[in-house]
Protein backbone atom coordinates (compact mmCIF):
# COMPACT_ATOMS: atom_id res chain seq x y z
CA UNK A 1 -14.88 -41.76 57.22
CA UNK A 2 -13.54 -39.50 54.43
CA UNK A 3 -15.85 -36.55 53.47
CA UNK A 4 -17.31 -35.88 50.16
CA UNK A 5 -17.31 -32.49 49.53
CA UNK A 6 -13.29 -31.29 50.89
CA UNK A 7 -12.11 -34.48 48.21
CA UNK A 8 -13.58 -32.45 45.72
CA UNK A 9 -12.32 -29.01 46.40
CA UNK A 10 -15.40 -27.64 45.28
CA UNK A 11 -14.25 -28.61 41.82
CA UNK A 12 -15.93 -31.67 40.33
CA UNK A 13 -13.84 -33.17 37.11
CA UNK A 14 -13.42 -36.46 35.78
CA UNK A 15 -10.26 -37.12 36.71
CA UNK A 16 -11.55 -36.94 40.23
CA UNK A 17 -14.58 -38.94 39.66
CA UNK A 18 -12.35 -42.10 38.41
CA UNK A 19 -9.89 -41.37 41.06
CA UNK A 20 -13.19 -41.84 43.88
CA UNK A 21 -14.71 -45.14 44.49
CA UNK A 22 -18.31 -46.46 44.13
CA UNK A 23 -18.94 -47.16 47.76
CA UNK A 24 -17.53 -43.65 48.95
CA UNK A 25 -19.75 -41.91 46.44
CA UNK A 26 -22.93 -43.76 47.74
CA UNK A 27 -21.99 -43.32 51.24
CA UNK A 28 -21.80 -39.21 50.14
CA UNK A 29 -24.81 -39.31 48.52
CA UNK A 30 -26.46 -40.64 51.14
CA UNK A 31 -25.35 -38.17 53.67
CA UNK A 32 -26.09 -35.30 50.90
CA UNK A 33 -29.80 -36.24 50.97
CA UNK A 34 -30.58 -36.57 54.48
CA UNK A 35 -29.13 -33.58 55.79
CA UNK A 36 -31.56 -32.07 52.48
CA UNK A 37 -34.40 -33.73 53.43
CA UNK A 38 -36.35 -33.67 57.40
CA UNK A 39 -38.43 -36.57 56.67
CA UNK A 40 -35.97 -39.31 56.13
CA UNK A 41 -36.00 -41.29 53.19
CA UNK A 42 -34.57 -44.52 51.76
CA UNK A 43 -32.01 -43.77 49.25
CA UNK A 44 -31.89 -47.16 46.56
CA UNK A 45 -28.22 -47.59 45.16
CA UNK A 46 -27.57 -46.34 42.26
CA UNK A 47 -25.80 -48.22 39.77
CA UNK A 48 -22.62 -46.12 38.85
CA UNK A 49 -20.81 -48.82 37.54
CA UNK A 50 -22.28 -48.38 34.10
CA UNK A 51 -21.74 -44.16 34.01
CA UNK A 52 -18.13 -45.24 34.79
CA UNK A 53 -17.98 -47.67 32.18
CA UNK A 54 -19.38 -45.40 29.62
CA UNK A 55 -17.37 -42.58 30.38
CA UNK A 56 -13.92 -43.97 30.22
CA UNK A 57 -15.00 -45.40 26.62
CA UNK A 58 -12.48 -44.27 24.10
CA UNK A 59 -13.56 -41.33 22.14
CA UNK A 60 -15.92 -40.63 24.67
CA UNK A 61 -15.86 -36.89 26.24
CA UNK A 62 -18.74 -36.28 28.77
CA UNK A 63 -16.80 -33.05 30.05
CA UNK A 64 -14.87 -32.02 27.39
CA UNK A 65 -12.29 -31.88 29.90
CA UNK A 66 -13.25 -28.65 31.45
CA UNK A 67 -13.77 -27.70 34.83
CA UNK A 68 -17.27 -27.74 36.57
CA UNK A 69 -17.58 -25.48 39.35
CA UNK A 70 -19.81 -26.84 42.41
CA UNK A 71 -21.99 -24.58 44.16
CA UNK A 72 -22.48 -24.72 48.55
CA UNK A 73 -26.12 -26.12 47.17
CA UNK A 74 -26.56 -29.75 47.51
CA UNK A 75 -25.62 -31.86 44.60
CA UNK A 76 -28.74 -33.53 43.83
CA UNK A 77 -31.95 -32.51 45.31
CA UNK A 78 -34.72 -35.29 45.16
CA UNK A 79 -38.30 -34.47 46.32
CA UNK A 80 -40.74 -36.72 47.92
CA UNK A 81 -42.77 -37.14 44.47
CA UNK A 82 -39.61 -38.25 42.76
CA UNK A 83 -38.64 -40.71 45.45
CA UNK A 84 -41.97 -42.54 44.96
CA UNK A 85 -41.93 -42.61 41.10
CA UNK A 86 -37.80 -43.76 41.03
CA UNK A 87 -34.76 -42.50 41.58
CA UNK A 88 -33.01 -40.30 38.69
CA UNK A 89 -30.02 -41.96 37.35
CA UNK A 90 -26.75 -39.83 38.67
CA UNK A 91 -25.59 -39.37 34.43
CA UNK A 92 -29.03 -37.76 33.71
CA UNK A 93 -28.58 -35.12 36.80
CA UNK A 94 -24.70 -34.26 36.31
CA UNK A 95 -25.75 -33.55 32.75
CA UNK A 96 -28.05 -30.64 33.78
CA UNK A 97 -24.76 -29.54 35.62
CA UNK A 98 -23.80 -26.04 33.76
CA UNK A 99 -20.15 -25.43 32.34
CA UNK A 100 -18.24 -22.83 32.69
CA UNK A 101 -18.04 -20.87 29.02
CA UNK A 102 -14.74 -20.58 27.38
CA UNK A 103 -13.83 -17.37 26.62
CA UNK A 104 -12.49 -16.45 23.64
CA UNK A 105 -9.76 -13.80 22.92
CA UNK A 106 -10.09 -11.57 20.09
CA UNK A 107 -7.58 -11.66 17.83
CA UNK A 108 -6.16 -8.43 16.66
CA UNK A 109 -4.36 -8.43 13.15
CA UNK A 110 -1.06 -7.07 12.88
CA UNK A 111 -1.16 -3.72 11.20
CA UNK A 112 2.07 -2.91 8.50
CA UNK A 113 3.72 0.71 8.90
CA UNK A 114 3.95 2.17 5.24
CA UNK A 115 6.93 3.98 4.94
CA UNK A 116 6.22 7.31 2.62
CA UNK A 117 8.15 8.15 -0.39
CA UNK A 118 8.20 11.42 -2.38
CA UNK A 119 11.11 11.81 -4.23
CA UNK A 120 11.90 15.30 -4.39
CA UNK A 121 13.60 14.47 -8.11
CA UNK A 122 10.28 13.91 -9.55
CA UNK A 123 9.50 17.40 -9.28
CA UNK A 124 12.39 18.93 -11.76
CA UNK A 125 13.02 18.27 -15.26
CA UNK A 126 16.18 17.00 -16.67
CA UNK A 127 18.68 19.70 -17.53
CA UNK A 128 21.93 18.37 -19.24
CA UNK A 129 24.42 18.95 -22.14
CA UNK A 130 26.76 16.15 -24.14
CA UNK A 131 30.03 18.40 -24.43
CA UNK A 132 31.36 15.75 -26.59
CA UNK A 133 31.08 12.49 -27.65
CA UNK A 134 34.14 10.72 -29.63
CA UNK A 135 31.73 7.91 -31.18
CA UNK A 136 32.72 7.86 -34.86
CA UNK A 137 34.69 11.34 -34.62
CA UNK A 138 38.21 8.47 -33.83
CA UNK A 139 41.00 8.14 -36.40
CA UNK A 140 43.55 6.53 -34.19
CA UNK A 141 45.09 3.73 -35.05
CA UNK A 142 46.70 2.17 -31.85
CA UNK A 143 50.46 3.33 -32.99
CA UNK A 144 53.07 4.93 -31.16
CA UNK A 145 52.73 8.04 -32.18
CA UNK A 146 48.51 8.05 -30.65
CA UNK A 147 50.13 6.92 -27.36
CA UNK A 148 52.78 9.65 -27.56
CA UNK A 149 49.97 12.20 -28.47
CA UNK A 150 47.71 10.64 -25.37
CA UNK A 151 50.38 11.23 -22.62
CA UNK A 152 51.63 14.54 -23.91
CA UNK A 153 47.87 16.15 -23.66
CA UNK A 154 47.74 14.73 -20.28
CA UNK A 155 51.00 15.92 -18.91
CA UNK A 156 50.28 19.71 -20.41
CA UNK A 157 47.01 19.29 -18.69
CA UNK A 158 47.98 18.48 -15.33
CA UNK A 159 50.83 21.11 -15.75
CA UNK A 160 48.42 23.89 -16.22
CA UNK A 161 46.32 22.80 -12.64
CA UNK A 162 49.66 22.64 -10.77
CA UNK A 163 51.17 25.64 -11.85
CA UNK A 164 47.60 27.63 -10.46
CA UNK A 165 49.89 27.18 -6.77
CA UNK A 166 52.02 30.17 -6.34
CA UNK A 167 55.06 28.36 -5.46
CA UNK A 168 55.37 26.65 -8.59
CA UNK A 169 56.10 29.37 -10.57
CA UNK A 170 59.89 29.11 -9.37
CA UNK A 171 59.74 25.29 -11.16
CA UNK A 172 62.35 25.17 -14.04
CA UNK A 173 63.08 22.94 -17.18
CA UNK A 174 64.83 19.52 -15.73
CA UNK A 175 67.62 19.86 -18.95
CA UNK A 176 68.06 23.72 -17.21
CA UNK A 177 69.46 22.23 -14.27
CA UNK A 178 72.10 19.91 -15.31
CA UNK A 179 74.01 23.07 -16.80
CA UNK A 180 74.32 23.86 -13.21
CA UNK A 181 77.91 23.15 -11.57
CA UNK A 182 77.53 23.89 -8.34
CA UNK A 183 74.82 23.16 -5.14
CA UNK A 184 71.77 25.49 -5.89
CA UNK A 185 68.52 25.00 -4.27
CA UNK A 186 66.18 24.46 -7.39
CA UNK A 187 62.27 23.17 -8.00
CA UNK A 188 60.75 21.05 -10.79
CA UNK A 189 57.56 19.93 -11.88
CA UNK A 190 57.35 16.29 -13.42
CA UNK A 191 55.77 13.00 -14.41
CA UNK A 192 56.67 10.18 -11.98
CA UNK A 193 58.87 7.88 -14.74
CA UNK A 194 60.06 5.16 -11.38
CA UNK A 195 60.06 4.66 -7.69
CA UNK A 196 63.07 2.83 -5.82
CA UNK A 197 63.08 2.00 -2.66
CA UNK A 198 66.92 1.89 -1.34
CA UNK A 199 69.01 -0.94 0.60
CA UNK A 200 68.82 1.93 3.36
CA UNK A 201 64.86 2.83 3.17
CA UNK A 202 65.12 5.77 1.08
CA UNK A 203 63.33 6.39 -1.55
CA UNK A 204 65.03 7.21 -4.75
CA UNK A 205 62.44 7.95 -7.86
CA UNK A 206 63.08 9.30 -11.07
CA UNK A 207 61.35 12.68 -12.34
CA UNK A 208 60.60 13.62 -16.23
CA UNK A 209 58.89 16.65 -18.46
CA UNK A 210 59.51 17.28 -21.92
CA UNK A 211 62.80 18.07 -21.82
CA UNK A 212 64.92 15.00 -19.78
CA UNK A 213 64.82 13.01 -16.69
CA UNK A 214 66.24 13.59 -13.01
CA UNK A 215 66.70 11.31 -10.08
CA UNK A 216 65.38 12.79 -6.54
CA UNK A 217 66.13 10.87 -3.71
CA UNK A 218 63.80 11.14 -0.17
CA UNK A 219 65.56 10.49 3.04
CA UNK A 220 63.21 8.28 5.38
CA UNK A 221 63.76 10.29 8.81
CA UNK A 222 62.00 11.91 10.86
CA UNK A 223 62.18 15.21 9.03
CA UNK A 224 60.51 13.76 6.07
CA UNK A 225 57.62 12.36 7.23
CA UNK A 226 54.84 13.98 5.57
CA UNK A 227 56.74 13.69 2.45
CA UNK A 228 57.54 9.61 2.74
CA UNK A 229 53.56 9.48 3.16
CA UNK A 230 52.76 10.82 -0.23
CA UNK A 231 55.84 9.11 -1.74
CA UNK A 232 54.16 5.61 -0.15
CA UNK A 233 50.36 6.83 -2.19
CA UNK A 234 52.15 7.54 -5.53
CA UNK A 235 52.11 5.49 -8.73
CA UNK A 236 53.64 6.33 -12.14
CA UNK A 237 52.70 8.95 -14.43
CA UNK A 238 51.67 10.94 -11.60
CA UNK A 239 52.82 14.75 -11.01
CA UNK A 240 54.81 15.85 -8.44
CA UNK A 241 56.37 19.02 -7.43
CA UNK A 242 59.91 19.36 -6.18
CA UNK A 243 61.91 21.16 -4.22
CA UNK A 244 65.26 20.47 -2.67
CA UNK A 245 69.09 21.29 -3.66
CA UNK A 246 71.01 19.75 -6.65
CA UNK A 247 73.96 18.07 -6.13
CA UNK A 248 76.24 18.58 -9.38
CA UNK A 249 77.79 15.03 -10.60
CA UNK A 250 81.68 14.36 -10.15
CA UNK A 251 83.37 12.77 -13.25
CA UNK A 252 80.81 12.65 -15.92
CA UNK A 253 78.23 11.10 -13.40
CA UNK A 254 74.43 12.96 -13.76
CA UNK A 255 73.68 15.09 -11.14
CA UNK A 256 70.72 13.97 -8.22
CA UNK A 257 68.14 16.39 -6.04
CA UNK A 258 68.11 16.26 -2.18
CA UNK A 259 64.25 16.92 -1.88
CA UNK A 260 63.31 18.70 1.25
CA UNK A 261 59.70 19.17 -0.28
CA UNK A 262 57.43 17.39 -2.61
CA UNK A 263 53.34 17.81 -3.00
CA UNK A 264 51.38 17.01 -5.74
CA UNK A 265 48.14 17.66 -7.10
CA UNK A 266 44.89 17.72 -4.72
CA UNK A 267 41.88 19.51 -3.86
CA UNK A 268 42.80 22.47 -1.68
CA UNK A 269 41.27 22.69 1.75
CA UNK A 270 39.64 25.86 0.71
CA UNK A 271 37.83 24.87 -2.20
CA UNK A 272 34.31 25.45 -2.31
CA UNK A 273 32.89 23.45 -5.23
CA UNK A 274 29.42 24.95 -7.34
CA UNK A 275 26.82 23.56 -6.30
CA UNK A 276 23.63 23.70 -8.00
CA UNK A 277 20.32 25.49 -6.53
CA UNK A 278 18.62 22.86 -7.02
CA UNK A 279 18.45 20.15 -3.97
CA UNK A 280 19.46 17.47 -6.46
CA UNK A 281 22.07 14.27 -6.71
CA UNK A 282 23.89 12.70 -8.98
CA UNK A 283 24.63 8.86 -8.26
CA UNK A 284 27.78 6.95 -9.97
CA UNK A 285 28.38 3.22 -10.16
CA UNK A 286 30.69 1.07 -12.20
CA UNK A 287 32.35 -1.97 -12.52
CA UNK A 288 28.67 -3.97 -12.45
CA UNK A 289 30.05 -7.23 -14.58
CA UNK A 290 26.83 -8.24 -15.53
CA UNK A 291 27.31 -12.19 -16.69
CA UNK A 292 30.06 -13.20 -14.64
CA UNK A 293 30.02 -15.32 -11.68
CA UNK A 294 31.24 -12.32 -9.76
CA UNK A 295 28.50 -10.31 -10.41
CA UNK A 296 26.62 -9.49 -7.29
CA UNK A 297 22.50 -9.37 -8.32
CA UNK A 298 21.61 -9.70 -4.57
CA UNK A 299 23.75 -6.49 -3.93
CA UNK A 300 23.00 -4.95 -6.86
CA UNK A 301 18.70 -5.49 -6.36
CA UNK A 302 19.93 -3.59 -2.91
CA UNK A 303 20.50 -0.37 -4.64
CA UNK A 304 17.72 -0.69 -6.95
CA UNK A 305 15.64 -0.77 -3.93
CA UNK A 306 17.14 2.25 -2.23
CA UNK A 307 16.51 3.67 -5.62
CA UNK A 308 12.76 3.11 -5.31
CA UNK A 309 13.00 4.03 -1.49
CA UNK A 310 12.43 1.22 -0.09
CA UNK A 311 14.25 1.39 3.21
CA UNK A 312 13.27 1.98 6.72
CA UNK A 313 15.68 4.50 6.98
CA UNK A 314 14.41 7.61 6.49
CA UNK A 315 17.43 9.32 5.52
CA UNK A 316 18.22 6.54 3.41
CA UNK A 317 14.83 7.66 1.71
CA UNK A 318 15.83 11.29 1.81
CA UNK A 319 19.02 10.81 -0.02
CA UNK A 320 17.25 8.48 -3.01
CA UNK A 321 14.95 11.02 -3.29
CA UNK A 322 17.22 13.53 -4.60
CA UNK A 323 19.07 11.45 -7.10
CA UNK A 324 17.68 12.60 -10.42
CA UNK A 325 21.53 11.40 -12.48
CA UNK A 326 22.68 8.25 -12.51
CA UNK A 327 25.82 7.44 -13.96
CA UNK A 328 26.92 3.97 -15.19
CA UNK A 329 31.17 4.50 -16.08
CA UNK A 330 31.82 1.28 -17.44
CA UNK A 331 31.49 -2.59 -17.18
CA UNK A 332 28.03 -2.80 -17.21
CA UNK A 333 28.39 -5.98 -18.31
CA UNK A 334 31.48 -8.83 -18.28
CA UNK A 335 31.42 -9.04 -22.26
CA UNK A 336 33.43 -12.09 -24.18
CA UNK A 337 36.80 -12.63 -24.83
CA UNK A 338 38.12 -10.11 -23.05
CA UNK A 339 40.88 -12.08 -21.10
CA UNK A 340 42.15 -15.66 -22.00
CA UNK A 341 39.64 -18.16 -20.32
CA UNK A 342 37.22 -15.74 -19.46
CA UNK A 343 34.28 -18.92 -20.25
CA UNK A 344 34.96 -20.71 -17.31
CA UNK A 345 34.37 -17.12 -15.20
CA UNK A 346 30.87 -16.67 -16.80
CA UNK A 347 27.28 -17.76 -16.35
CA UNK A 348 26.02 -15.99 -19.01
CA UNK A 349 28.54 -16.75 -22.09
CA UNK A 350 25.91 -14.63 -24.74
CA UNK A 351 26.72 -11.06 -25.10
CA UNK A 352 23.35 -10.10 -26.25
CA UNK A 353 22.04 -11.87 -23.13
CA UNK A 354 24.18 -10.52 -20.67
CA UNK A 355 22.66 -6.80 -22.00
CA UNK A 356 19.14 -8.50 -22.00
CA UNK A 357 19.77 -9.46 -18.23
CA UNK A 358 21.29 -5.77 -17.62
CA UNK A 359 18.05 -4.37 -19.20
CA UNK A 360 15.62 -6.44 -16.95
CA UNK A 361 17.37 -4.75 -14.29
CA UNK A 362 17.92 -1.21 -15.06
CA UNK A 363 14.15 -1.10 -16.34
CA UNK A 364 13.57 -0.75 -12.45
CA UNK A 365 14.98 2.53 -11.72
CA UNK A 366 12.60 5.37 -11.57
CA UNK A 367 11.37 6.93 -14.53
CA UNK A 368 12.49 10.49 -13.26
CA UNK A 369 16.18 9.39 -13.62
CA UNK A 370 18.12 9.79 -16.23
CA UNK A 371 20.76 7.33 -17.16
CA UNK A 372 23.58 7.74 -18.84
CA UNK A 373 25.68 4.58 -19.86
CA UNK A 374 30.05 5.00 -20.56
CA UNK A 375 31.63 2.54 -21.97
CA UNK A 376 34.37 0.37 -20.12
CA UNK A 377 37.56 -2.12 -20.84
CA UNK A 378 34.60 -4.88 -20.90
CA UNK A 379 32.15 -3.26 -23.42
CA UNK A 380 31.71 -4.45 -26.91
CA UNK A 381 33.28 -1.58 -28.41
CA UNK A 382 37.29 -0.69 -30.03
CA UNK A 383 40.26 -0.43 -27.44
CA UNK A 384 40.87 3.02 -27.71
CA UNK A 385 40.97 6.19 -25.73
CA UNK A 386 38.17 7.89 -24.77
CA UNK A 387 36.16 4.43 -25.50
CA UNK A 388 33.02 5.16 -28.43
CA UNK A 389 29.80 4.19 -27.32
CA UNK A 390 28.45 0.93 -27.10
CA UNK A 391 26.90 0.31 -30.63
CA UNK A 392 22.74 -0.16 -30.97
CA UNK A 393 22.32 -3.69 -31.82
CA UNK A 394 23.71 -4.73 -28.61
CA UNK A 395 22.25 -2.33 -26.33
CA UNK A 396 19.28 -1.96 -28.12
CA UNK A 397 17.10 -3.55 -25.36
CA UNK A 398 18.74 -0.58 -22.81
CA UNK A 399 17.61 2.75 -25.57
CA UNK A 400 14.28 1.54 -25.86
């Protein structure tokens, strides 16, 4: 005969109680109470049929499905009084049966690390000077003779820089050489006029300064290099220095340099810029586009965030800290009619909008930094050169 208490486990649930029959819980019970009892007693049968029914009623939890430990004690412990009133109904005395208590966890809310920010910037004052500003001081008129003007300031400027290098100072006039008749090591200074590159890799490029125009010619071996490198990273209207030896021309054909040596101007490896005292910054963007489908806002929110210092980098932080300049040179926005079909590249076709939109945004940046605004190719303003200043009544959303 099965036993009662090891088909428990000592654990007493309802799954177990449906999965036990009537007639082995009576037999149980009966066994229970007379090894509880000397005197023997009659045990009536007790009708389990209807706690059965009742419990497996739908909606009907008499255990809230938790587990009911049993002690060694016996289950049900009727005295002699009780057994001559009646016996207790088995669903009135597994009621008085204590639960186990749940126990709840405490729940322990997340605490957010604040990142500190104090922008070192903050702490200074704004210390600048406009050197000079072109707006309405501009009486070009877009001629030749402007353009001419244009290029000749910049090629005396760039002159003076290069000639700073002691081994410039040998340069001479390009219309000096061709009075030359015979092989001469010489050196020139000059405006990049055209670059070739030859059926045989070389690189042939013509040289100009105020007084005429030369071909040099680069070999591509293995002695040149350095010099094919810089050759390969230079554009037009650039200035290069030269050295190499003139070949004279035979039978009224110009003359052409052999260069063995060409630099041009760079920042010398032992410069040592001035710094300022101060442990300030300056930042510079350009190029924004405000207005055109290009335009990156997501990006662009990105730095006005860094701005604020809000990163989790704390370098990151360091750096915005310091910025107290920030420098906008050009294309704030993407501006109208500035290249044939330009509508179908915008999604904001309203230049006073697109500067409304670019205000919205800039009104984000700290107050501490000043922000100074140049105008580009894509700004409402003349074609000319320096560009004036964007006029008021479209920017006037920015000054305020």
């Amino acid at each position: 005969e099965p036993s009662f208490i090891p088909r428990f486990k000592n654990h007493l649930t309802e799954t177990v109680l449906k999965k036990i029959s009537n007639e082995e819980i009576q037999r149980a019970l009966k066994r229970t109470i007379s090894r509880s009892n000397s005197n023997s007693m009659d045990v009536k049968s007790i009708d389990t049929k209807e706690f059965f029914k009742s419990s497996s009623k739908p909606g009907t939890k008499l255990f809230n499905d938790e587990v009911l430990s049993i002690s060694s004690e016996p289950l049900i412990k009727i005295s002699k009084s009780e057994d001559r009133a009646q016996s207790t109904p088995i669903s009135s005395q597994l009621g008085k049966i204590p639960a186990k208590k749940k126990i709840k966890a405490k729940a322990y809310e997340s605490t957010k690390s604040t990142f500190i920010f104090k922008p070192v910037a903050k702490d200074y004052d704004f210390i600048f000077e406009i050197l000079k500003d072109p707006t309405g001081k501009m009486h070009t008129n877009g001629k030749y003779d402007d353009f001419y003007e244009l290029t000749l300031d910049k090629f005396n400027q760039l002159r003076k820089l290069i000639r700073r290098r002691p081994e410039v100072n040998s340069a001479t006039n390009i219309n000096n050489i061709f009075r030359l008749s015979n092989s001469v090591e010489i050196s020139i200074i000059g405006f990049v006029n055209n670059i070739h590159l030859t059926k045989k890799g070389n690189y042939l490029l013509t040289l100009e300064d105020l007084t005429g125009k030369i071909s040099v010619l680069i070999q591509n071996n293995s002695d040149n290099l350095d010099y094919v490198k810089i050759i390969e990273r230079t554009i037009n209207d650039q200035m290069l220095f030269v050295k190499g030896t003139f070949n004279p021309g035979e039978k009224g054909r110009r003359g052409i340099i052999f260069a063995n040596s060409i630099s041009k101007i760079d920042i010398p490896t032992n410069f040592q810029p001035n710094t300022s005292p101060d442990p300030l910054s300056i930042a510079l963007i350009s190029d924004i586009h405000i207005g055109s489908k290009e335009f990156e806002e997501g990006l662009f929110k990105k730095f006005l965030n860094f701005l604020n210092g809000k990163s989790n980098n704390k370098n990151l932080r360091d750096i915005a800290g310091k910025i107290k300049y920030l420098v906008i040179n050009g294309d704030l926005v993407d501006g109208i009619g500035i290249y044939p079909n330009q509508q179908k590249d915008l999604i904001i076709s309203d230049i006073y909008k697109q500067f409304k939109k670019a205000s919205d945004l800039l009104s984000e940046i700290p107050d501490y930094i000043k922000v100074f605004y140049v105008s580009g190719n894509h700004e409402p303003v003349r074609n000319a050169l320096p560009l004036p200043a964007v006029p008021k009544k479209y920017c006037e959303d920015l000054i305020n």
